[in-house]
C-alpha atoms as a PDB file:
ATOM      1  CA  UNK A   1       0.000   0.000   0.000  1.00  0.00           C
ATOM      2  CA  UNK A   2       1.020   3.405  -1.283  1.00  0.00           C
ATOM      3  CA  UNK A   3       0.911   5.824   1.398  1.00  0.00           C
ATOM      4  CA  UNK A   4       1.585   9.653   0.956  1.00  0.00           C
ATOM      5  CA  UNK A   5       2.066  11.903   4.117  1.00  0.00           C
ATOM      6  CA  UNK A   6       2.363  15.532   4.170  1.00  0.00           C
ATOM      7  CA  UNK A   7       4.416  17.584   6.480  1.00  0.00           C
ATOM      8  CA  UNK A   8       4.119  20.964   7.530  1.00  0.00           C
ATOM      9  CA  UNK A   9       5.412  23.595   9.947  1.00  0.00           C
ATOM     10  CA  UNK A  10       2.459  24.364  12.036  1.00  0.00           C
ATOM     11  CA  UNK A  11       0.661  27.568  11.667  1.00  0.00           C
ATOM     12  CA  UNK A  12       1.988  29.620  14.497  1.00  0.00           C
ATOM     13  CA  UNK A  13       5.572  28.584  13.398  1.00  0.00           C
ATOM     14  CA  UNK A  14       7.309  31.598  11.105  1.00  0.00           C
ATOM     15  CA  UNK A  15       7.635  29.865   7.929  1.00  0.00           C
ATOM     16  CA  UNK A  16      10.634  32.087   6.073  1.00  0.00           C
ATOM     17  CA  UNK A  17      10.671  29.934   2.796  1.00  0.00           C
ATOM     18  CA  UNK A  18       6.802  30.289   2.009  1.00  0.00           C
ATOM     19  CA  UNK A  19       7.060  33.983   3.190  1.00  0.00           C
ATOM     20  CA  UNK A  20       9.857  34.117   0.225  1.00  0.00           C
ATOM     21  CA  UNK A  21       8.163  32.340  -2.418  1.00  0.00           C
ATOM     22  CA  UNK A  22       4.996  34.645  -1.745  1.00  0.00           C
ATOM     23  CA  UNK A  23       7.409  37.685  -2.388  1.00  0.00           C
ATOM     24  CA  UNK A  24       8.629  36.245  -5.685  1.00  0.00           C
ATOM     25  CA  UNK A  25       5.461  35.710  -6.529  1.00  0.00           C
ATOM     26  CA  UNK A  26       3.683  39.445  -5.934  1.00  0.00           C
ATOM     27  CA  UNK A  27       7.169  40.503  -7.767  1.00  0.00           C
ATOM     28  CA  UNK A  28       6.043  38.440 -10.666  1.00  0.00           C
ATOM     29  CA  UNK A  29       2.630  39.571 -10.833  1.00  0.00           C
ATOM     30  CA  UNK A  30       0.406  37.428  -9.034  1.00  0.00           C
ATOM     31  CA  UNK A  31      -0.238  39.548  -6.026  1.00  0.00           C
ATOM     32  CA  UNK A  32      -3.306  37.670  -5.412  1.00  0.00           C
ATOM     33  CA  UNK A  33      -1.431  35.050  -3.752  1.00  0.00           C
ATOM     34  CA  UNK A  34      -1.185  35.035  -0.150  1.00  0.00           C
ATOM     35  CA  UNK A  35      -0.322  33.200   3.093  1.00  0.00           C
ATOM     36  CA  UNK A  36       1.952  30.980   0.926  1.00  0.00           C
ATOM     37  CA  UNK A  37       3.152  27.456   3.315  1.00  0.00           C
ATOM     38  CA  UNK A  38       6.013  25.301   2.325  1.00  0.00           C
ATOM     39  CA  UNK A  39       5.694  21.298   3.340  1.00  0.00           C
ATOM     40  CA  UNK A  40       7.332  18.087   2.004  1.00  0.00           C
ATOM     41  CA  UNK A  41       6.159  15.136   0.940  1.00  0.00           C
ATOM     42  CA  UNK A  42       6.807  11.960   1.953  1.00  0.00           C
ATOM     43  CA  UNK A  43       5.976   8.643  -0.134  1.00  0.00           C
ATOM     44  CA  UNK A  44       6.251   5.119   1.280  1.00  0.00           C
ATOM     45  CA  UNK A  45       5.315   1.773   0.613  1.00  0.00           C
ATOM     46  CA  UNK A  46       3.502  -0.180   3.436  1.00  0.00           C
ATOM     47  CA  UNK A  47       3.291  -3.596   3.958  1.00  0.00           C
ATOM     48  CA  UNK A  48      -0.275  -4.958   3.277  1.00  0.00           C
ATOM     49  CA  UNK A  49      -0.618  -7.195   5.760  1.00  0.00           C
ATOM     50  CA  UNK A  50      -0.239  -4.672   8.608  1.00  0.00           C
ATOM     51  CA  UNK A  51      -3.183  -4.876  10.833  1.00  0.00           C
ATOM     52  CA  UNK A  52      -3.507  -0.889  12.143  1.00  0.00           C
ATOM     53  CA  UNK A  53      -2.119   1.094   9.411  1.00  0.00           C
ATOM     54  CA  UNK A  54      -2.988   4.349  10.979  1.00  0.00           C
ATOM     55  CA  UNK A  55      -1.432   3.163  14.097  1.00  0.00           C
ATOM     56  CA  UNK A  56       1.359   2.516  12.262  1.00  0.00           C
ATOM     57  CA  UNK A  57       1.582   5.561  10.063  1.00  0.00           C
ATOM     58  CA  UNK A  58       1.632   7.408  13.780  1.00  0.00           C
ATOM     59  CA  UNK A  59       4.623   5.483  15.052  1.00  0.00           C
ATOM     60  CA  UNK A  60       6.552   6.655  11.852  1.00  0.00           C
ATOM     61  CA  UNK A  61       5.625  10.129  11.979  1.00  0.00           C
ATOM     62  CA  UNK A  62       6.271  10.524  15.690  1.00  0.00           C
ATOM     63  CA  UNK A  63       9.650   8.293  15.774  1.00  0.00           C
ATOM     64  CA  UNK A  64      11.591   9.749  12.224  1.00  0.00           C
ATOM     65  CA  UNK A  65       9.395  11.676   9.601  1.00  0.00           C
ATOM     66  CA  UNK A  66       7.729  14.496  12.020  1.00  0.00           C
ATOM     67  CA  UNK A  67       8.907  17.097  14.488  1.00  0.00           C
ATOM     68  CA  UNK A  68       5.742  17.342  16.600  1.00  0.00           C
ATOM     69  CA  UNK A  69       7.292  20.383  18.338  1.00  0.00           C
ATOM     70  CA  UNK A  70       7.110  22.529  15.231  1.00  0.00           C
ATOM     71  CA  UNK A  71       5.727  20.826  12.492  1.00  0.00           C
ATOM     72  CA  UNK A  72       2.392  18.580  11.705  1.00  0.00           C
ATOM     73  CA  UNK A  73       1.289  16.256   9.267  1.00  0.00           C
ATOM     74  CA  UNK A  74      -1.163  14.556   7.495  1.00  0.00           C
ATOM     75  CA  UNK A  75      -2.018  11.411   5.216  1.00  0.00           C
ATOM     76  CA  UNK A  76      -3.158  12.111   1.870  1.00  0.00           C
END
């Protein structure tokens, strides 16, 4: 099983590279875009015959792929 989990800084983190992509943006001319966030994604291959895949998905995120301090996440 194809799993795909998204990781972001959390929304009362200071986020400098969306903050600079929104500026290059608005200097290009699309100054309609705002409140631009910057996250990474993370594709993995589960084995199928795991019996709590969200379980599992949690002990990934919490022990390698996440920093729970400052970022959050979530399964696509």
């Amino acid at each position: 099983m194809r799993v795909k989990i998204l990781v972001r800084l959390k929304k009362q983190i200071l986020e400098p590279q969306g903050k600079n992509i929104e500026e290059c943006l608005n200097n290009l001319g699309f100054s309609e875009c705002g409140n631009v966030r910057q996250g990474k994604l993370i594709e993995l291959d589960l084995p199928e015959d795991i019996k709590d895949k969200s379980t599992y998905i949690k002990d990934i995120c919490g022990k390698l792929l996440v920093n729970d301090i400052i970022e959050e996440y979530e399964v696509l």
